[in-house]
C-alpha atoms as a PDB file:
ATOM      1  CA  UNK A   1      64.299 175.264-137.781  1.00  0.00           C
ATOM      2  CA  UNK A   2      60.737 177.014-137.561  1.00  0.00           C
ATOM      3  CA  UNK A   3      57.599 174.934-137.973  1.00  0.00           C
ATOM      4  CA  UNK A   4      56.402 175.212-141.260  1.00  0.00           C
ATOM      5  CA  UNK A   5      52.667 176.082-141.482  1.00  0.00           C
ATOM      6  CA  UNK A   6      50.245 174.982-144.289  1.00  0.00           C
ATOM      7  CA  UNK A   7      47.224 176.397-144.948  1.00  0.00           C
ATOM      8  CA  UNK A   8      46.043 174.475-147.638  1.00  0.00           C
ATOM      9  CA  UNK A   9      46.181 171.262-145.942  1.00  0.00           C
ATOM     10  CA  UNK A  10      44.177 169.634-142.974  1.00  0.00           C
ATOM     11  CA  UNK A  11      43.639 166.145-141.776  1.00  0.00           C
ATOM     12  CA  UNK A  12      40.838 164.957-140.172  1.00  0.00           C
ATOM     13  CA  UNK A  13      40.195 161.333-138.997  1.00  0.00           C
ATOM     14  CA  UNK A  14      36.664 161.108-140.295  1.00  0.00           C
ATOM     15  CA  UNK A  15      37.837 161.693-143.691  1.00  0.00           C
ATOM     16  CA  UNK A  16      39.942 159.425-145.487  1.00  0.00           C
ATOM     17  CA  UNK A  17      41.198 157.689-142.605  1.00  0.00           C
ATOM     18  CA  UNK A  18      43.070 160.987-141.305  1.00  0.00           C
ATOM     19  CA  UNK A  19      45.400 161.312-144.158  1.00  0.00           C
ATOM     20  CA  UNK A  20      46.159 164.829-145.181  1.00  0.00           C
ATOM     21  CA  UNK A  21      44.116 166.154-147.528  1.00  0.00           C
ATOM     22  CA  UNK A  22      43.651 169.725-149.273  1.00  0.00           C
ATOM     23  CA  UNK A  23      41.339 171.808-147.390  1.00  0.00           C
ATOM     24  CA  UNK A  24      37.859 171.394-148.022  1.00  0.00           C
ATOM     25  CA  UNK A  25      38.232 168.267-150.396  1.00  0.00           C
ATOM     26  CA  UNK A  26      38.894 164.644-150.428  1.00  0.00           C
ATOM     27  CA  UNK A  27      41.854 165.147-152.022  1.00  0.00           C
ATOM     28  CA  UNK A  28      44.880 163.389-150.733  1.00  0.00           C
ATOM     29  CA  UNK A  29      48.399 164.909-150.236  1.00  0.00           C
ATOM     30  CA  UNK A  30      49.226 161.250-151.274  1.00  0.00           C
ATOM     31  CA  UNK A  31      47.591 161.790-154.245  1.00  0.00           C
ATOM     32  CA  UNK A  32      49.052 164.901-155.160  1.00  0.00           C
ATOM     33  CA  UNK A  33      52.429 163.926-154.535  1.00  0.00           C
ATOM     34  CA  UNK A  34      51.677 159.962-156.365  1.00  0.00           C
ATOM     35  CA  UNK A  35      50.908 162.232-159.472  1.00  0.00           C
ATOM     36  CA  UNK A  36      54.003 164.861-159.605  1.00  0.00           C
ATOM     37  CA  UNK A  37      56.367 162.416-158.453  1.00  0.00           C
ATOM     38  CA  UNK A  38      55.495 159.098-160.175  1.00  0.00           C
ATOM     39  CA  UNK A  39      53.361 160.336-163.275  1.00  0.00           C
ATOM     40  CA  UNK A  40      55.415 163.524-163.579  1.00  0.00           C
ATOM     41  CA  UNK A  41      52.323 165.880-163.749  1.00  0.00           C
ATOM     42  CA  UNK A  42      53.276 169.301-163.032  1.00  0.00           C
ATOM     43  CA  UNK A  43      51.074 171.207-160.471  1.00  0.00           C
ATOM     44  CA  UNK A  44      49.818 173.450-163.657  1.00  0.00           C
ATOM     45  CA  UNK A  45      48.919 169.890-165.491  1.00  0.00           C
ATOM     46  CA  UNK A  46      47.175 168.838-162.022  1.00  0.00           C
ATOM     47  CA  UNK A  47      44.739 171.773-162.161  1.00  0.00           C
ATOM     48  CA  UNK A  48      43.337 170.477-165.244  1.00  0.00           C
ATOM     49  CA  UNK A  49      42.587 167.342-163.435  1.00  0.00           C
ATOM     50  CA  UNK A  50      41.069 169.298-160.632  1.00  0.00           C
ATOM     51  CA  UNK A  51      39.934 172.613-161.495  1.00  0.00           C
ATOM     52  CA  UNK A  52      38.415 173.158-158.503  1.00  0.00           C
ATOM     53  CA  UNK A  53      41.828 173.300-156.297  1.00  0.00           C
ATOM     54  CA  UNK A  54      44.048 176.370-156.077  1.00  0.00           C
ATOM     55  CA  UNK A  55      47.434 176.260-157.564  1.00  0.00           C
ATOM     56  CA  UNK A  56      48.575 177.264-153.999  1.00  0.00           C
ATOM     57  CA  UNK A  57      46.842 173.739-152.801  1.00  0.00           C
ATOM     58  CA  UNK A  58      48.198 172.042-154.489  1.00  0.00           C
ATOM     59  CA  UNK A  59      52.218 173.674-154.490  1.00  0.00           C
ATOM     60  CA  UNK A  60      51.300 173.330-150.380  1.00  0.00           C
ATOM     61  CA  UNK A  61      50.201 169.460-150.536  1.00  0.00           C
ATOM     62  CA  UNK A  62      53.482 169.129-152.498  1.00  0.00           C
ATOM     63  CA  UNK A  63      55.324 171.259-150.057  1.00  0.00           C
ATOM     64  CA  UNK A  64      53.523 169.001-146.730  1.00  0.00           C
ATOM     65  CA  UNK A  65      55.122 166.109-148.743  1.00  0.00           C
ATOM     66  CA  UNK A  66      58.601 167.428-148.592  1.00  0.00           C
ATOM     67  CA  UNK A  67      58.208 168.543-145.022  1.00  0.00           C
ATOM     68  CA  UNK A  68      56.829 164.812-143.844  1.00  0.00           C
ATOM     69  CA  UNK A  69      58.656 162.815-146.633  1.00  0.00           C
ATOM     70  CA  UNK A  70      59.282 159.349-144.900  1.00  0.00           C
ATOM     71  CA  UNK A  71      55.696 159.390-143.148  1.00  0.00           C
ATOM     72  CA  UNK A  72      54.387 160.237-146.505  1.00  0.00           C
ATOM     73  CA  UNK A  73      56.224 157.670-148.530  1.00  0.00           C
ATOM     74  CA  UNK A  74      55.434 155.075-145.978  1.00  0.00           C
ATOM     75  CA  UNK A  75      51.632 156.240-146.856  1.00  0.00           C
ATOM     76  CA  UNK A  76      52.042 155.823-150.363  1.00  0.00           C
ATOM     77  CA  UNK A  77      54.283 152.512-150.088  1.00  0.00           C
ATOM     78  CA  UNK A  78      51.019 150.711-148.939  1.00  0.00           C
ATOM     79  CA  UNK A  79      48.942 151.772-151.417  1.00  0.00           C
ATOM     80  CA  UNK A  80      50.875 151.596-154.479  1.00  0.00           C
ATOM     81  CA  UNK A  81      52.181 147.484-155.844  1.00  0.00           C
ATOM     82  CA  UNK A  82      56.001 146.934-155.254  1.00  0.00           C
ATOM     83  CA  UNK A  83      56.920 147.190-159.178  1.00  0.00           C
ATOM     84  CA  UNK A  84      55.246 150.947-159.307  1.00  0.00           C
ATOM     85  CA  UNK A  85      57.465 151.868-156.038  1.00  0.00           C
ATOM     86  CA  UNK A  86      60.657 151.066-158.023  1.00  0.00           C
ATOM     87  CA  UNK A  87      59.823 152.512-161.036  1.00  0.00           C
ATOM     88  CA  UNK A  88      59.610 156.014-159.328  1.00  0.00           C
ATOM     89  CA  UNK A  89      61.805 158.973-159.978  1.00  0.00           C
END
């Protein structure tokens, strides 16, 4: 299977700790995905949140997710309480 590239997304280890984050922002694939998956925000309903992004960000942070699911869940595991974990879709 070819490696999937995404532009949108970078990680750096001076900012937030090294998780991924959209390009250019603070913004967390975490995040991103915490929102879609357990809030059920559409991207479009994310962009009002952060009108700054790119609808392609943010479809790319949700696409990293998919790509690097069980690293990614691990991620958001530790920072979300037990009860919120099992109340996910």
């Amino acid at each position: 299977m070819p490696t999937v590239v995404h532009p949108h997304i970078t990680s750096d280890p001076n900012i937030c700790g090294g998780s991924p984050c959209i390009e250019g922002t603070r913004i967390t694939v975490r995040t991103i995905a915490i929102y879609a998956l357990h809030y059920g925000q559409t991207p479009e309903e994310l962009l009002t949140h952060y009108p700054h992004l790119s609808l392609a960000s943010i479809y790319d942070a949700l696409s990293y997710y998919y790509d690097n699911r069980a690293v990614l869940d691990k991620d958001i595991a530790e920072h979300l309480s037990a009860s919120e974990i099992d109340s996910r879709p």
